[in-house]
Structure formats: C-alpha cells, structure tokens
N, C-alpha and C. Protein backbone atom coordinates (compact mmCIF):
# COMPACT_ATOMS: atom_id res chain seq x y z
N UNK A 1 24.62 -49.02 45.35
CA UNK A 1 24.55 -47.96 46.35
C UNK A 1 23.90 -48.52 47.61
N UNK A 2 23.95 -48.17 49.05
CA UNK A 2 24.08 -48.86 49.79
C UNK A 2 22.73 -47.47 50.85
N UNK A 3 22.16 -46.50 50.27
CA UNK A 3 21.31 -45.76 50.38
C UNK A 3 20.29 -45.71 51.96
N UNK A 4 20.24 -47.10 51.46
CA UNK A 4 18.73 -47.66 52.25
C UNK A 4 19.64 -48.20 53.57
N UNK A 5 21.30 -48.48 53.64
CA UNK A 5 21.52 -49.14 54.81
C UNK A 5 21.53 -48.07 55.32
N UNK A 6 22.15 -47.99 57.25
CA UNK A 6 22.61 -46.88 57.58
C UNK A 6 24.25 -47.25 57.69
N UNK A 7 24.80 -46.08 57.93
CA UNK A 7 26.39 -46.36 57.83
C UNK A 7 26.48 -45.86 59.57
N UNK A 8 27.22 -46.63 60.17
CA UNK A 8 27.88 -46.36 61.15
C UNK A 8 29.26 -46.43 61.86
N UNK A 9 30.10 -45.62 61.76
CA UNK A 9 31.49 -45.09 61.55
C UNK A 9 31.50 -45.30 63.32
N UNK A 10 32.06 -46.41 63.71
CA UNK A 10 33.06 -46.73 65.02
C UNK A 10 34.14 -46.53 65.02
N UNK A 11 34.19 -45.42 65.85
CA UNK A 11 35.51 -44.98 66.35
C UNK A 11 35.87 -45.17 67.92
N UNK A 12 36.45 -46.31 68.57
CA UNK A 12 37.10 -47.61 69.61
C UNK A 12 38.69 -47.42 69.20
N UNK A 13 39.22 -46.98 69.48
CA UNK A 13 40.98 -46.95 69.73
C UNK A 13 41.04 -48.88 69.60
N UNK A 14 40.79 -49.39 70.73
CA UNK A 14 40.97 -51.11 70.99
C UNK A 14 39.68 -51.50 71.39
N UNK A 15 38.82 -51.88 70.22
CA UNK A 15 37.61 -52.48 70.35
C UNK A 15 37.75 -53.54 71.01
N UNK A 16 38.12 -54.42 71.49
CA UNK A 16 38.44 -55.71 72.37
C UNK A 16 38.44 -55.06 73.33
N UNK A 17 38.83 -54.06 73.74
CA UNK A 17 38.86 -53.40 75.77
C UNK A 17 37.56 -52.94 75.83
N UNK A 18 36.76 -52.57 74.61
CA UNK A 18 35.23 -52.06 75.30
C UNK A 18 34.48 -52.73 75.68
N UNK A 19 33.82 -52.34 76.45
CA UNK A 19 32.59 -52.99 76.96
C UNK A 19 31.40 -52.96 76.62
N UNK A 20 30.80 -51.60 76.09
CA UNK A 20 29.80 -51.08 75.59
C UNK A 20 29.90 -51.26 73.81
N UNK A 21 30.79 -50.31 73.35
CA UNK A 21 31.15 -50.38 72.25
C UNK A 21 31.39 -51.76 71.00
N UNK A 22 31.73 -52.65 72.02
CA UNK A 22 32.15 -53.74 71.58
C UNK A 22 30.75 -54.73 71.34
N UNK A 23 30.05 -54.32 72.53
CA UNK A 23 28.73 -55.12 72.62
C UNK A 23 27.73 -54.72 71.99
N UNK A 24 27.78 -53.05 71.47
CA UNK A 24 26.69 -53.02 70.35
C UNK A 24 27.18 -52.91 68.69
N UNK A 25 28.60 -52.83 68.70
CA UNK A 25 29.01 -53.58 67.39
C UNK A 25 28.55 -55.00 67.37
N UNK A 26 28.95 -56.11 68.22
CA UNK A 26 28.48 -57.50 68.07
C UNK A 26 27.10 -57.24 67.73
N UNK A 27 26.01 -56.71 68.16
CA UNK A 27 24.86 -56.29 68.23
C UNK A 27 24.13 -56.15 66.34
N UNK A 28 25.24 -55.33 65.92
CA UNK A 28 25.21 -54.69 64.83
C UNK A 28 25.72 -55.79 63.79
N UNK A 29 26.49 -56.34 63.84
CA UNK A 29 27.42 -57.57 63.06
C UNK A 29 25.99 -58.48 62.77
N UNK A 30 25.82 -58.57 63.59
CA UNK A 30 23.82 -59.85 63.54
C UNK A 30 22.90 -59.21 62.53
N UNK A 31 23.06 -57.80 62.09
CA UNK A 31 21.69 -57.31 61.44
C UNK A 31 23.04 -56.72 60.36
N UNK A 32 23.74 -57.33 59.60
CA UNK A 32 24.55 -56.38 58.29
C UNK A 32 23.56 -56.27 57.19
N UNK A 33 22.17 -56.12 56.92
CA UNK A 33 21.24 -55.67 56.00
C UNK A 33 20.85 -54.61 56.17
N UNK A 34 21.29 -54.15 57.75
CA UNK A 34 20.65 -52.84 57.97
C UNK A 34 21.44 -51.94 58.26
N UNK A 35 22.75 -52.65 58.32
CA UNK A 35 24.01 -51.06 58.70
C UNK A 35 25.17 -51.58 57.64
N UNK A 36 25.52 -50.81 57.53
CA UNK A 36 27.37 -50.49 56.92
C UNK A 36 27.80 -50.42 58.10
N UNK A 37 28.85 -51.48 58.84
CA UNK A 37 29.92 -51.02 59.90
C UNK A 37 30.94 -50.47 59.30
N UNK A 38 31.29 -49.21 60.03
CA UNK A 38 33.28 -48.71 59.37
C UNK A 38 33.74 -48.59 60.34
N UNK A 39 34.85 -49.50 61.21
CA UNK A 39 35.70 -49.43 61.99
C UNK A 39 36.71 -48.06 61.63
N UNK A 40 36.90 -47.16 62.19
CA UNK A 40 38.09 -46.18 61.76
C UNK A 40 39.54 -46.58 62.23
N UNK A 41 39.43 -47.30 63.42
CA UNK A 41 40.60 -47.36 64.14
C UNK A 41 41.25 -48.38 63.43
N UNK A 42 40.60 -49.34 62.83
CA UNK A 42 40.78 -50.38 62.29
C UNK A 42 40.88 -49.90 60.88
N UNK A 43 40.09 -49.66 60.49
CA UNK A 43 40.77 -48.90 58.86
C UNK A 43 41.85 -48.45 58.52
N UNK A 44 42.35 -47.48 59.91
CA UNK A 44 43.53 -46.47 59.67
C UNK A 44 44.10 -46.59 60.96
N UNK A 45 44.86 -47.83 61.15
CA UNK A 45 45.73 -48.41 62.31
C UNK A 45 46.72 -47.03 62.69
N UNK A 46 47.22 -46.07 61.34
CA UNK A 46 48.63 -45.45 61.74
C UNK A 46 47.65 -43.69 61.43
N UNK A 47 46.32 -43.64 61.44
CA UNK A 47 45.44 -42.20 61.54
C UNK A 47 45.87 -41.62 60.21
N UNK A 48 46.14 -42.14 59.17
CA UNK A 48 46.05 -41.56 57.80
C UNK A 48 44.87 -42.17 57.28
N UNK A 49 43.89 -41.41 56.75
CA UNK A 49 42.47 -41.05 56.45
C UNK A 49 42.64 -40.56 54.97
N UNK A 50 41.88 -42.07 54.32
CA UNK A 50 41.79 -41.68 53.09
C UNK A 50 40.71 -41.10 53.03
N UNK A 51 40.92 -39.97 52.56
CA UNK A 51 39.62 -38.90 52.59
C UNK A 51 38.72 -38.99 51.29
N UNK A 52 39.21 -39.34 50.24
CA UNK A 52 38.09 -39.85 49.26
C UNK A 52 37.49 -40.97 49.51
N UNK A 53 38.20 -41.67 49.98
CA UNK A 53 37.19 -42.97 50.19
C UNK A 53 35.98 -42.86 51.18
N UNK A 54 36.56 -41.93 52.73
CA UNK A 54 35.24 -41.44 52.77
C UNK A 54 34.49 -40.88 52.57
N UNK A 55 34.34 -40.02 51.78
CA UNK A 55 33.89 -39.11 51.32
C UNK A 55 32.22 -39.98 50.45
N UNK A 56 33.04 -40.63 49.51
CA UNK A 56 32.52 -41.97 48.80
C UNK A 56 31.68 -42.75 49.87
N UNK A 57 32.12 -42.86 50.85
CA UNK A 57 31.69 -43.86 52.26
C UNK A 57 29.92 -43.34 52.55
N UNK A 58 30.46 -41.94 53.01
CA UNK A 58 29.70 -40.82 53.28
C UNK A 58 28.24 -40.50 52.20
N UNK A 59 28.55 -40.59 51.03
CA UNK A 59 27.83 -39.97 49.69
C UNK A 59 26.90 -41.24 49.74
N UNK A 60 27.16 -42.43 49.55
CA UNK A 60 26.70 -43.86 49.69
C UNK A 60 25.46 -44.59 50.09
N UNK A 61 25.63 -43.67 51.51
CA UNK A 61 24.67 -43.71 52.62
C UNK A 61 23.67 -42.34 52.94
N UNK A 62 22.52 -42.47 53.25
CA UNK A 62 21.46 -41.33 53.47
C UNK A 62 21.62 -41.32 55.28
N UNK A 63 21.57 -42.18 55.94
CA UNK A 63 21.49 -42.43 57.30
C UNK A 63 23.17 -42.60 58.01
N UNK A 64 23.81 -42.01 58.51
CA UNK A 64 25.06 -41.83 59.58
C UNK A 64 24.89 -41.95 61.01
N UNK A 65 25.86 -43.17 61.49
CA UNK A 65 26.02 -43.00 63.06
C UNK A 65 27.01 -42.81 63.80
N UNK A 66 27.38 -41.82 64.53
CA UNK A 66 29.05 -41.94 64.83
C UNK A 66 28.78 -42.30 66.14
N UNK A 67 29.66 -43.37 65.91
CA UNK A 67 29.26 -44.39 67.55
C UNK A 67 30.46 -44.07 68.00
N UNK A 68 30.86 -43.57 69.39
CA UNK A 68 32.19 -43.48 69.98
C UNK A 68 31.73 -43.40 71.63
N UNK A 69 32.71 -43.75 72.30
CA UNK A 69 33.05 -43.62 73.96
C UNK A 69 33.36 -41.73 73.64
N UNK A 70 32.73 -41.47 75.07
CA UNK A 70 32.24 -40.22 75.04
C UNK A 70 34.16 -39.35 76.43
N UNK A 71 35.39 -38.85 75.15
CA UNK A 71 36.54 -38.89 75.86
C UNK A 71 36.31 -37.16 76.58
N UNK A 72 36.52 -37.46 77.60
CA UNK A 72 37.02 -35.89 78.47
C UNK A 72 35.78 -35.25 77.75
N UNK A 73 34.85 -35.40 77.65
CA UNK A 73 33.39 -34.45 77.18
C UNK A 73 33.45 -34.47 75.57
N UNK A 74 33.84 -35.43 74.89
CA UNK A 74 34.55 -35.11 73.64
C UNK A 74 34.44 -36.35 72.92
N UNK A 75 34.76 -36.12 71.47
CA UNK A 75 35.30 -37.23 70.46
C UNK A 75 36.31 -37.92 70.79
N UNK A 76 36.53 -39.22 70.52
CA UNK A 76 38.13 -39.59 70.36
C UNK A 76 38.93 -38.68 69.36
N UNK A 77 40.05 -38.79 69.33
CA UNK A 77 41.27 -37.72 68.95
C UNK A 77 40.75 -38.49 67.50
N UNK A 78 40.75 -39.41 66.87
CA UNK A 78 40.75 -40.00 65.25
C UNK A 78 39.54 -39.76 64.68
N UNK A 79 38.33 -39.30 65.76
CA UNK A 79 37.27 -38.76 64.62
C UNK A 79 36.75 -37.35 64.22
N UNK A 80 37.98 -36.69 65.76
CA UNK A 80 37.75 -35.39 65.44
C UNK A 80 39.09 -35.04 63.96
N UNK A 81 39.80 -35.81 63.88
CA UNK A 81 40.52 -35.99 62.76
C UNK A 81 39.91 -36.16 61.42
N UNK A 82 38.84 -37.36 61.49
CA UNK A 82 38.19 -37.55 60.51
C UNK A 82 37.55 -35.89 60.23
N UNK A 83 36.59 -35.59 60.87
CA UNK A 83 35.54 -34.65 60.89
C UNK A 83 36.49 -33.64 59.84
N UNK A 84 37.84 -33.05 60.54
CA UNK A 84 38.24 -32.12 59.63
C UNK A 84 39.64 -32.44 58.33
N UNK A 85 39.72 -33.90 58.30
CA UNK A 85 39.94 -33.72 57.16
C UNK A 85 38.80 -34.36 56.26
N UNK A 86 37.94 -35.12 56.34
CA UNK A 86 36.93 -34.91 55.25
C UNK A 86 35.81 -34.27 55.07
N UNK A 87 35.29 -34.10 56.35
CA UNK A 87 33.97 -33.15 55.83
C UNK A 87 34.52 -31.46 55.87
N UNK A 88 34.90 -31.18 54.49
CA UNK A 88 35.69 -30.21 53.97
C UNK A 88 35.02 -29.36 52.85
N UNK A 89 35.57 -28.07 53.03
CA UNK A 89 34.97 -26.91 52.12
C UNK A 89 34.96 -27.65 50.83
N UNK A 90 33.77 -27.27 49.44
CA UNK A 90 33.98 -28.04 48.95
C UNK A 90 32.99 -29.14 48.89
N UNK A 91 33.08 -30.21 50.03
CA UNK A 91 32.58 -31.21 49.71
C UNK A 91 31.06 -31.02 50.42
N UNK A 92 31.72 -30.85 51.66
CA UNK A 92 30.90 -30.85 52.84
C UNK A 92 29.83 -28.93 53.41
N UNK A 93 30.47 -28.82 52.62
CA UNK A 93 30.03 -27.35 52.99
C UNK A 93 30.59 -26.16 52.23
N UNK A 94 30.55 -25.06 52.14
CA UNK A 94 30.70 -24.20 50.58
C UNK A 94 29.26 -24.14 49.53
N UNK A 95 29.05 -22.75 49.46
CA UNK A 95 27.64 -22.58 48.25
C UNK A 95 27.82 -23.55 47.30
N UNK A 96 27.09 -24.09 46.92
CA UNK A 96 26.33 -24.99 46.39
C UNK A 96 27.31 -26.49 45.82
N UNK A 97 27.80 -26.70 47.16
CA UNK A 97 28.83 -28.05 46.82
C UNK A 97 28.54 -28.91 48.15
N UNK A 98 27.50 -28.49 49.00
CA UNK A 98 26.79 -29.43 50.58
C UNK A 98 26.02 -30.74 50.37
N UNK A 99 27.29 -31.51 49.79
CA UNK A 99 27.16 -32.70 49.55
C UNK A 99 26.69 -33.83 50.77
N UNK A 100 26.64 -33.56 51.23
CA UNK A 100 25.96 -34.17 52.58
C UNK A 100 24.90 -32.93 53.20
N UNK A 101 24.33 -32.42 52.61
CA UNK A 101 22.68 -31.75 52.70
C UNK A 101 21.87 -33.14 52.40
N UNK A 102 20.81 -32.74 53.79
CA UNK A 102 19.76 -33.78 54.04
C UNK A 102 20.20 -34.97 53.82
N UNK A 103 21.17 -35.34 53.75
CA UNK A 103 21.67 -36.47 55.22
C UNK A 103 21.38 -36.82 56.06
N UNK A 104 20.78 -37.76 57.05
CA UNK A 104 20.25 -38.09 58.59
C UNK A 104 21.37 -38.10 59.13
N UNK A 105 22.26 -37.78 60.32
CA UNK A 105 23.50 -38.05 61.03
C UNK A 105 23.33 -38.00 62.36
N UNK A 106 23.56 -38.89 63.46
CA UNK A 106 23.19 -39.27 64.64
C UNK A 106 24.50 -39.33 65.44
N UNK A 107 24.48 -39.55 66.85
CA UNK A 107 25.49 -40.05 67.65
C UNK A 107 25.60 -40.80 68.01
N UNK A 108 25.83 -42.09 68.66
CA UNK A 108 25.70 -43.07 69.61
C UNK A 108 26.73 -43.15 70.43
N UNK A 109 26.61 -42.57 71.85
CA UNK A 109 28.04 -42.60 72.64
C UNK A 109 27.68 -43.33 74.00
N UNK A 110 29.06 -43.86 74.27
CA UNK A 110 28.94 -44.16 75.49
C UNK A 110 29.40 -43.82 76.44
N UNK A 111 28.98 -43.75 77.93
CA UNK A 111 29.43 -41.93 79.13
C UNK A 111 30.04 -43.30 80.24
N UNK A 112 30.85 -43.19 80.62
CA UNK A 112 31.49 -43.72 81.58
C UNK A 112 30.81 -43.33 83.20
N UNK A 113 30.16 -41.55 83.03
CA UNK A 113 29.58 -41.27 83.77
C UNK A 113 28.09 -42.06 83.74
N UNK A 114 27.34 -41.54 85.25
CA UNK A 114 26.41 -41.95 85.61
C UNK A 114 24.75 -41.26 84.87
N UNK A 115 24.12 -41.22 84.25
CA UNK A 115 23.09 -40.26 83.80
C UNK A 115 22.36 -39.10 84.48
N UNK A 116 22.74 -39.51 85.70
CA UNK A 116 22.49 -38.24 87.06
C UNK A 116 23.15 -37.04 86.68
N UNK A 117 24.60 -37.33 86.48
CA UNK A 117 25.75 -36.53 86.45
C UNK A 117 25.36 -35.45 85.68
N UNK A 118 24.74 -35.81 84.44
CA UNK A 118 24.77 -35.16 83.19
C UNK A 118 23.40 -34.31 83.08
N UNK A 119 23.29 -33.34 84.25
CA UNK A 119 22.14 -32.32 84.37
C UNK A 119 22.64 -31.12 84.88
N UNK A 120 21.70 -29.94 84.87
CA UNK A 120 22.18 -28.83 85.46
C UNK A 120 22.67 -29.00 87.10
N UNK A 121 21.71 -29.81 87.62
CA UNK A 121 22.25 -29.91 88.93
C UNK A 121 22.98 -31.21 89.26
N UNK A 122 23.89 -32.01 88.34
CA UNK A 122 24.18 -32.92 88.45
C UNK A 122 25.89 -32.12 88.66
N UNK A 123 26.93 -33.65 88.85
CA UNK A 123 28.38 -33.16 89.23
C UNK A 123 28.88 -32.69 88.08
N UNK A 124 28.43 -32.69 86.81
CA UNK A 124 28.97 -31.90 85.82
C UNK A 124 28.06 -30.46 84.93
N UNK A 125 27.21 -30.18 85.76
CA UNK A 125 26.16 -29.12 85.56
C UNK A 125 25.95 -28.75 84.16
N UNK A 126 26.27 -30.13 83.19
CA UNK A 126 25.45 -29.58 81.73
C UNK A 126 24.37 -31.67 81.36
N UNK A 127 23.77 -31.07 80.65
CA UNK A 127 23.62 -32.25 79.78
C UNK A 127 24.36 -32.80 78.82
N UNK A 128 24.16 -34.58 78.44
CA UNK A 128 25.00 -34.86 77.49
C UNK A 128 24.64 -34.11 75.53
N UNK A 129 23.38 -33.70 75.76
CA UNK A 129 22.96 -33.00 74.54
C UNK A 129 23.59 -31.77 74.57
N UNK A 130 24.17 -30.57 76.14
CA UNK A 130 24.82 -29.47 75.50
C UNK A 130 26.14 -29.86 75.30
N UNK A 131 26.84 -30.69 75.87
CA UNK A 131 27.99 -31.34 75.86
C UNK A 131 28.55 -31.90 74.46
N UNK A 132 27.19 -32.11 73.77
CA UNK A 132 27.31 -32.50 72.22
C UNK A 132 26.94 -31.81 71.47
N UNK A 133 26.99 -30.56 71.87
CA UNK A 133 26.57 -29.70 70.66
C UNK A 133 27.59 -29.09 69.94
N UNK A 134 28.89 -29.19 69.85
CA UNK A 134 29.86 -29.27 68.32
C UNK A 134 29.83 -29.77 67.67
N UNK A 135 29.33 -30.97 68.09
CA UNK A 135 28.82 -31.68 66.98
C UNK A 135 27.33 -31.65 66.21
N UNK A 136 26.54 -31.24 67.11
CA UNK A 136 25.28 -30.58 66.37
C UNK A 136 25.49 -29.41 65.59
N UNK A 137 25.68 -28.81 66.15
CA UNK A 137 26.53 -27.60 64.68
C UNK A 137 27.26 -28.17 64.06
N UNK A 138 27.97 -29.10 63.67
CA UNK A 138 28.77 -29.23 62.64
C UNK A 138 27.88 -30.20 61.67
N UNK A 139 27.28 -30.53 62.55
CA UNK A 139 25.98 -31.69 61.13
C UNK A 139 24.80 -30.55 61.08
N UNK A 140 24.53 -29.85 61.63
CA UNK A 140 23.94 -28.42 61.16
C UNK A 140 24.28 -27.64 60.06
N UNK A 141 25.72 -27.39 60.43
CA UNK A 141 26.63 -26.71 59.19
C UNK A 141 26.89 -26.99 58.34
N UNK A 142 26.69 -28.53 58.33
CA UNK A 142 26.77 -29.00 56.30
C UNK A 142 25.64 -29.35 56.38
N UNK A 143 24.72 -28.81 56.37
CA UNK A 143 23.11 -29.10 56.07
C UNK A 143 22.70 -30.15 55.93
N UNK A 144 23.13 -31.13 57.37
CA UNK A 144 22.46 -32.40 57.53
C UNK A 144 21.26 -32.59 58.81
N UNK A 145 20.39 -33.40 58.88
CA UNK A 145 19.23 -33.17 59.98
C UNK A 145 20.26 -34.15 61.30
N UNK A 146 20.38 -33.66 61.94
CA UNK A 146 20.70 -34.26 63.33
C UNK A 146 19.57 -35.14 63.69
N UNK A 147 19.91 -36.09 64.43
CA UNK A 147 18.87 -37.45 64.91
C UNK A 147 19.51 -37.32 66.15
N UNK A 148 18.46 -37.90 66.84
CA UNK A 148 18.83 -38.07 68.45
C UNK A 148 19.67 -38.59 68.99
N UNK A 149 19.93 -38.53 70.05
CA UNK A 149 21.38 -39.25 70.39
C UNK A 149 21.01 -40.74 71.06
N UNK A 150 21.65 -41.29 71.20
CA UNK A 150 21.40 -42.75 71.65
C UNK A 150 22.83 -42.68 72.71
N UNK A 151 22.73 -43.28 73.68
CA UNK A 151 23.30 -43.03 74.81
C UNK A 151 23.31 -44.18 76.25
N UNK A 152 24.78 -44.71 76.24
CA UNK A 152 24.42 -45.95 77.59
C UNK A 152 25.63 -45.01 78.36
N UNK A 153 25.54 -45.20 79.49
CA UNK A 153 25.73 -44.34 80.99
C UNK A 153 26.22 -45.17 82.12
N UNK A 154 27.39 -44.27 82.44
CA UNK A 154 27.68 -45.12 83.86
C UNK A 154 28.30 -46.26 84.22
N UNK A 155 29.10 -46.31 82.54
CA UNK A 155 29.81 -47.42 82.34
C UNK A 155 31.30 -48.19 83.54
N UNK A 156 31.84 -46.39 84.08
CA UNK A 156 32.79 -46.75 84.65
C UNK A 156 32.60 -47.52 86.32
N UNK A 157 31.35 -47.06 86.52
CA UNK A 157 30.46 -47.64 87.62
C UNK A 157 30.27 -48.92 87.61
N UNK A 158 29.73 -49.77 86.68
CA UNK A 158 30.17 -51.01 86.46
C UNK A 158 28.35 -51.30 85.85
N UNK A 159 28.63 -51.95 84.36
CA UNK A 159 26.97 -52.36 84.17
C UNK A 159 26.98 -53.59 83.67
N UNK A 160 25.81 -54.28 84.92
CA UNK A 160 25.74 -56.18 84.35
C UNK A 160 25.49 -56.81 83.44
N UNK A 161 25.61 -57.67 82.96
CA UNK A 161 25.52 -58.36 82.04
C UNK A 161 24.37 -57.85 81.50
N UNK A 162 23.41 -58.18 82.21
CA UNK A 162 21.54 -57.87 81.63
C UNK A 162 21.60 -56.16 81.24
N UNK A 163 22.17 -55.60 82.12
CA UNK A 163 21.91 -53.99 81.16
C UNK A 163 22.33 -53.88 79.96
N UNK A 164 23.42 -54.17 79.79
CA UNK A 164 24.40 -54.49 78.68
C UNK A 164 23.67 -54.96 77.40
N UNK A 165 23.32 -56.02 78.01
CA UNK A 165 22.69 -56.50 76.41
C UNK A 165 21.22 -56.12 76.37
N UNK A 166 20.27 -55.47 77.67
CA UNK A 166 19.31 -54.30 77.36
C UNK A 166 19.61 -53.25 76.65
N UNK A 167 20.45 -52.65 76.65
CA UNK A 167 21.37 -51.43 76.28
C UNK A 167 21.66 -51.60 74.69
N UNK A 168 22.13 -53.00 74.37
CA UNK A 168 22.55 -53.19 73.23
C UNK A 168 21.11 -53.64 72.46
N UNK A 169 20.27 -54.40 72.73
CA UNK A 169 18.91 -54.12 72.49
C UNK A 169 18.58 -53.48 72.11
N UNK A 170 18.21 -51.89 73.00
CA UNK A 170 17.68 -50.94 72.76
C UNK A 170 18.14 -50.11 71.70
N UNK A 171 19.84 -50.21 71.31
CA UNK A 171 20.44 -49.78 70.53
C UNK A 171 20.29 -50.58 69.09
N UNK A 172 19.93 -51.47 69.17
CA UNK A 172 19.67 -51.85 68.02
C UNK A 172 18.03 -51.42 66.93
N UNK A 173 17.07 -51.44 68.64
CA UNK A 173 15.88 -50.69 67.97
C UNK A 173 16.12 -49.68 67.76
N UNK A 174 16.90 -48.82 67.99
CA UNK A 174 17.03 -46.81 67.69
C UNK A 174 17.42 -47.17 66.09
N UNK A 175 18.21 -48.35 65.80
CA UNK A 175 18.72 -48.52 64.66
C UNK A 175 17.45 -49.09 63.69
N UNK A 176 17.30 -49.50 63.79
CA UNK A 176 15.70 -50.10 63.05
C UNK A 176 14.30 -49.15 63.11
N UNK A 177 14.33 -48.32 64.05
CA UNK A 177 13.45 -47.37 64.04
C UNK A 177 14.08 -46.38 62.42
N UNK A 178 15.07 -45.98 62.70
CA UNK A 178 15.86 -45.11 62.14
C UNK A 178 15.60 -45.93 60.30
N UNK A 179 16.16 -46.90 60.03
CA UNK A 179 15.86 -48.01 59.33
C UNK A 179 14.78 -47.71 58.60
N UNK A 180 13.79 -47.96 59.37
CA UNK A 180 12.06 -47.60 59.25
C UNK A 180 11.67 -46.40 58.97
N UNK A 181 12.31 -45.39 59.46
CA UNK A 181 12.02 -43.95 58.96
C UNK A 181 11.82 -43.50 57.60
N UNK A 182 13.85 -44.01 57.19
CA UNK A 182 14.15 -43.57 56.24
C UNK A 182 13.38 -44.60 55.27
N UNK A 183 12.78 -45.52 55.19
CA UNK A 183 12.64 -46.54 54.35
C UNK A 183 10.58 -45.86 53.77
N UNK A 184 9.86 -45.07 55.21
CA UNK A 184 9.38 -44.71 55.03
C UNK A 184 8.81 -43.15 54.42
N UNK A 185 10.05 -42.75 54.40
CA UNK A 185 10.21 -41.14 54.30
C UNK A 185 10.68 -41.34 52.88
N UNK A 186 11.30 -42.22 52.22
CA UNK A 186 11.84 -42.42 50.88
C UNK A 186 10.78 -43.01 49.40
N UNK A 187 10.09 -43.55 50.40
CA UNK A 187 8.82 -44.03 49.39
C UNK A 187 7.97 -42.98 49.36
C-alpha cells in the first residue's frame, strides 16, 4: 500500500508544451518516495478511464493532488471526466459507502493569468479559491478534507527561468510539508 506517499493525478493534454506543469512534474520525478505520479493524459491517450483501477489508485493513497493548467476558469475536459466517472455513488459518496472520507485532496494549478487578476477588484473580479470552489464541494461532498491550493500565475505573461524553478521549488515544499503532516498526523 502506498498510504504514506501522496498521489498526484496530472492532468497536461501534451506535457512536453508545458511550461509550468512540465517543470514541476520533473520536480516531482527527483523525489518518487514521496509521490505516486499518474499521468491521465498519458494513461488514457483515447479518454477511456478505467474506473476501477482508479478507484484502487484513489483507495491506495491517504494524500491527493490534482495538478492541472487552470482551462477557461476550469478543469481540463479529461479530469472533469475522471471526477464523474469515478468518484461515483457508491464508491465515492452514498450512506455509508464514502470511501474516500478523510482523505487529504488538494489542487495544484497553474493560471496563465497574472495573480492581480484574480481579486475582487482585479480584471476577473473573483479569486482563484472562489473560482475553485466546484471543486471544493466536490472533495467536501465525498467527505474528504480539502488542502490548500498551490498555485503559479501569470504564466501567459511570460515567467524566467529563475521563477520557474522558484515556483517548482516551492511546489515541491507544499509537497513535503504535506508529506510531513500526514506522516505526523498518522503516528
């Protein structure tokens, strides 16, 4: 059982075109003691989702990260796919079958926009936390604890080399903090 890693489910259409995405997977590839990577796009080239296997994927792991580029205010189209065909009545939710109750489940996205943007008085007048809240209700709704979001910004603006791998840095401590939590919360 794989308990103690965390699992983090990348969902990248063409991981080779990202910039962000790509650089805190490499990031992640360096520390495989401390995460489960699951490429989705790469798992399921043609979007058929074996749903037991994740399910199994899912059950495995205590700690979840769904790392994705943050599309039109939204998921990519293949994980809002995932979301409803596996975390399903039943497994995921239904009296007393909330198989992913107390679960840790997190986000990690990346905003093409600028971090300004993403305020009441910014050019899109919400935050990226109300912007993500379907997805906080839905890891609400199968009685899992939501974790903070982890978040690089402003990608389409252009970010240098040095932020980048600050960024991917920092993303790696949210991951080791997280790491540390559960490692301490379990003993």
């Amino acid at each position: 059982m794989n308990s103690n890693k965390i699992l983090v489910i990348v969902t990248y259409p063409d991981i080779h075109k990202s910039v962000v995405n790509k650089r805190w997977l490499q990031e992640l590839q360096k520390n495989t003691d401390l995460v489960t990577i699951h490429q989705l796009h790469e798992q399921y080239p043609d979007g058929r989702i074996d749903v037991a296997a994740e399910q199994k994927l899912l059950l495995e792991h205590d700690t979840i990260i769904l790392q994705f580029p943050f599309y039109w205010f939204s998921t990519p189209p293949l994980l809002k796919q995932w979301q409803d065909e596996v975390l399903t009545h039943g497994f995921a939710y239904g009296r007393g079958t909330e198989k992913l109750a107390g679960k840790r489940i997190g986000v990690a996205v990346s905003a093409g926009i600028k971090a300004v943007d993403y305020n009441q008085n910014g050019r899109y007048h919400y935050t990226l936390e109300e912007l993500l809240r379907p997805l906080r209700v839905t890891i609400e709704y199968i009685s899992a604890e939501y974790l903070p979001t982890f978040a690089c910004y402003g990608v389409e603006h252009g970010i240098s080399d040095a932020d980048l791998d600050a960024n991917a840095g920092q993303y790696l401590q949210y991951i080791m903090e997280l790491a540390a939590d559960h490692c301490c919360v379990a003993d």
